[in-house]
C-alpha atoms as a PDB file:
ATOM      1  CA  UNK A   1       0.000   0.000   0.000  1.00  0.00           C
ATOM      2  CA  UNK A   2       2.854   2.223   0.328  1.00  0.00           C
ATOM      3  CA  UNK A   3       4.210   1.685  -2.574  1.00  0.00           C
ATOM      4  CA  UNK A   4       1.718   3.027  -4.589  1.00  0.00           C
ATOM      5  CA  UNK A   5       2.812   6.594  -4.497  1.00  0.00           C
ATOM      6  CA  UNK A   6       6.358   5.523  -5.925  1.00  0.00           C
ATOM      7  CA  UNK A   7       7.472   6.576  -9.090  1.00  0.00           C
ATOM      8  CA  UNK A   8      10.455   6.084 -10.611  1.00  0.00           C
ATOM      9  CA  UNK A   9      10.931   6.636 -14.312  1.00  0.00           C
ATOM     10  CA  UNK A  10      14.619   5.078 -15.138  1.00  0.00           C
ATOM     11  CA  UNK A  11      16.402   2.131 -13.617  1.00  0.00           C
ATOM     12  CA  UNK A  12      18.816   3.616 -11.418  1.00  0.00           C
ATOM     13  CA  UNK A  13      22.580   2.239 -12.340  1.00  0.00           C
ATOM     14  CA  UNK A  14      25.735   3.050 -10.094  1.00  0.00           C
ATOM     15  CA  UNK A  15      27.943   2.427 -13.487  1.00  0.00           C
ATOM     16  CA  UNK A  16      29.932   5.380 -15.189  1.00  0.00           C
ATOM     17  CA  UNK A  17      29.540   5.318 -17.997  1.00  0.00           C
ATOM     18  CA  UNK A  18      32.867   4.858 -19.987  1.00  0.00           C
ATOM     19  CA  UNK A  19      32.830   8.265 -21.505  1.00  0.00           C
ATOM     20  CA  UNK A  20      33.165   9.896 -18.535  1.00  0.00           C
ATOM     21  CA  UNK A  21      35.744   7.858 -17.292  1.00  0.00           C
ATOM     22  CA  UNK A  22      37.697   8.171 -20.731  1.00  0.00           C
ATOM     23  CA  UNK A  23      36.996  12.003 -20.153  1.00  0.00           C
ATOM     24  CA  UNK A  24      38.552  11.958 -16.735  1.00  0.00           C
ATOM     25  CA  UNK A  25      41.422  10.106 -17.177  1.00  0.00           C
ATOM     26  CA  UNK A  26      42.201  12.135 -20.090  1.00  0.00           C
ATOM     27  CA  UNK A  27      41.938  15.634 -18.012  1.00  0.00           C
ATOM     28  CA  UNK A  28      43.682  14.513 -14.860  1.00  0.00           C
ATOM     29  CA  UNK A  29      47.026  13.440 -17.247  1.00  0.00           C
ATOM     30  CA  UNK A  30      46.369  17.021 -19.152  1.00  0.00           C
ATOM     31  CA  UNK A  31      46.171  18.643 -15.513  1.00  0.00           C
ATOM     32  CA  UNK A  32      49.471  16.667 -14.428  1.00  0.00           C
ATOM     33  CA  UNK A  33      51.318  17.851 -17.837  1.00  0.00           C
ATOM     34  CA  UNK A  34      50.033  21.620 -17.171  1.00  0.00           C
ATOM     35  CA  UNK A  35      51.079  21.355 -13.777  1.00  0.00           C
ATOM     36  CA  UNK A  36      54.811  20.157 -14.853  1.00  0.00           C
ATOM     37  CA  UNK A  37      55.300  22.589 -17.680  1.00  0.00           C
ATOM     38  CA  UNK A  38      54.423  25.490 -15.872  1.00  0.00           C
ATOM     39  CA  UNK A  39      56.721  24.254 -12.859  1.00  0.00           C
ATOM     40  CA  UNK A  40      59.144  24.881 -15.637  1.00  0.00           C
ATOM     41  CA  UNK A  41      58.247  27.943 -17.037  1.00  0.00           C
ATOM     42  CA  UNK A  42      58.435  29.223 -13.365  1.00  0.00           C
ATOM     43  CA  UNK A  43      61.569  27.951 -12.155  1.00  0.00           C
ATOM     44  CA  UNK A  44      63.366  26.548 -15.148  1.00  0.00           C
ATOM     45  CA  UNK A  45      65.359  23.871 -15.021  1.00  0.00           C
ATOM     46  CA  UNK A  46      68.665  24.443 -13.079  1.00  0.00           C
ATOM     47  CA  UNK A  47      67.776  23.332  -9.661  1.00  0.00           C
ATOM     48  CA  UNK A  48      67.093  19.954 -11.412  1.00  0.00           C
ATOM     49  CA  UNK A  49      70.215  19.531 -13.248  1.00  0.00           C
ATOM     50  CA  UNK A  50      72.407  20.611 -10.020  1.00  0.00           C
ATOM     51  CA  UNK A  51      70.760  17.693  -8.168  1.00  0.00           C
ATOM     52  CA  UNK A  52      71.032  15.624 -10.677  1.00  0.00           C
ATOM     53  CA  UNK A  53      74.752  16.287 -11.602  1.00  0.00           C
ATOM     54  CA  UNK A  54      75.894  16.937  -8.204  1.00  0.00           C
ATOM     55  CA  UNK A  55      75.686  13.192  -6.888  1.00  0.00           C
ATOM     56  CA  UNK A  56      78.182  12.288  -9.838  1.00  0.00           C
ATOM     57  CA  UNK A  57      80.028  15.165  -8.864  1.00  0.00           C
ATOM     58  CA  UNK A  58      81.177  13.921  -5.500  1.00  0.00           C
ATOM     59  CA  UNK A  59      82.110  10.601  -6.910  1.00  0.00           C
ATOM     60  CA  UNK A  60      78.948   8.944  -5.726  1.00  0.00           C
ATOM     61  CA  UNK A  61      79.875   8.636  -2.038  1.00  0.00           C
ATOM     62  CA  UNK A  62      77.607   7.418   0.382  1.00  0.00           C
ATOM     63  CA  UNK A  63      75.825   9.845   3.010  1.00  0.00           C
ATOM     64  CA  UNK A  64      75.523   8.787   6.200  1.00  0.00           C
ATOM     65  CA  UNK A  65      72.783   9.650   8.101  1.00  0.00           C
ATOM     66  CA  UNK A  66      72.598  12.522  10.617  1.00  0.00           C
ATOM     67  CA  UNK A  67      72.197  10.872  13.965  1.00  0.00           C
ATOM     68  CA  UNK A  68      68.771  11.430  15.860  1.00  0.00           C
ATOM     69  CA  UNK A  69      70.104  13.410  18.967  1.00  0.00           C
ATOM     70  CA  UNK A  70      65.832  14.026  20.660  1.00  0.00           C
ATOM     71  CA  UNK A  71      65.000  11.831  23.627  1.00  0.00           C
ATOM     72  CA  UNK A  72      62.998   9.074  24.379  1.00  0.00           C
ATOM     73  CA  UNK A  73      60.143  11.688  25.375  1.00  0.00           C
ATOM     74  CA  UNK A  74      60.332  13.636  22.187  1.00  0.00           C
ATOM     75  CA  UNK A  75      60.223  11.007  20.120  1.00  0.00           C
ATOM     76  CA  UNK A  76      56.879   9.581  21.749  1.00  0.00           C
ATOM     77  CA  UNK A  77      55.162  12.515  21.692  1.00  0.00           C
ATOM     78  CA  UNK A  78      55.787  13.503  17.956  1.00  0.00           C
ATOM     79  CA  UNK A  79      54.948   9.543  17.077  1.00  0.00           C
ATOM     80  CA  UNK A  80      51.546  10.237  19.306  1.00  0.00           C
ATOM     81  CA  UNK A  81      50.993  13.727  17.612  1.00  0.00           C
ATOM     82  CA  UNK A  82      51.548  12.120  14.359  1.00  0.00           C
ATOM     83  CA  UNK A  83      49.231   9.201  15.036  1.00  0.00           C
ATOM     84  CA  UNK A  84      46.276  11.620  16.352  1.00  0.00           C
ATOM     85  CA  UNK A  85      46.511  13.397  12.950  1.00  0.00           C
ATOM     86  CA  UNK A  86      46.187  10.876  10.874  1.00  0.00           C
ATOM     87  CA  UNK A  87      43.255   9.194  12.872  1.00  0.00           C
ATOM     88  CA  UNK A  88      41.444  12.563  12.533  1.00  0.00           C
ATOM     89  CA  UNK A  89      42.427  13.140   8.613  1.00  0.00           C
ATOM     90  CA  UNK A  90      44.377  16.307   9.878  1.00  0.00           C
ATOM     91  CA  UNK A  91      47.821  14.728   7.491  1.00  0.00           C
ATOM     92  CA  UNK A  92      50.299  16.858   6.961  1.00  0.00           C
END
């Protein structure tokens, strides 16, 4: 009986349809090539070829790593400030 008042015209589908997809795919690679050229246009290219050329520079010699110098209680606290951020969706 209470259905009687229910209309609905069209089947409802939860498919894309494949256009749209197509569509999408297509502007998110256009928006990832605008984004890269006009990193280039803005800041050129020389930061990029000094990283890149000064690792050979130095005769590709390992780094070692800084050591950490924070205590025991630092370290919790930015591991429990970390872990409350990303359990609220507040990610850095």
């Amino acid at each position: 009986m209470g259905h009687a008042c229910i209309h609905e015209p069209f089947p409802r589908t939860d498919r894309e349809h494949p256009i749209v997809a197509a569509l999408a795919v297509i502007a998110n690679v256009a928006a990832i090539l605008l984004i890269a050229w006009m990193r280039l246009e803005v800041h050129g290219t020389e930061d990029i070829e000094a990283a890149l050329t000064e690792a050979s520079a130095q005769g590709d010699l390992p780094v070692a790593p800084t050591p950490d110098l924070k205590p025991d209680s630092e370290r919790e606290l930015e591991a429990a400030v970390t872990s409350s951020r990303f359990a609220t969706g507040f990610s850095p």
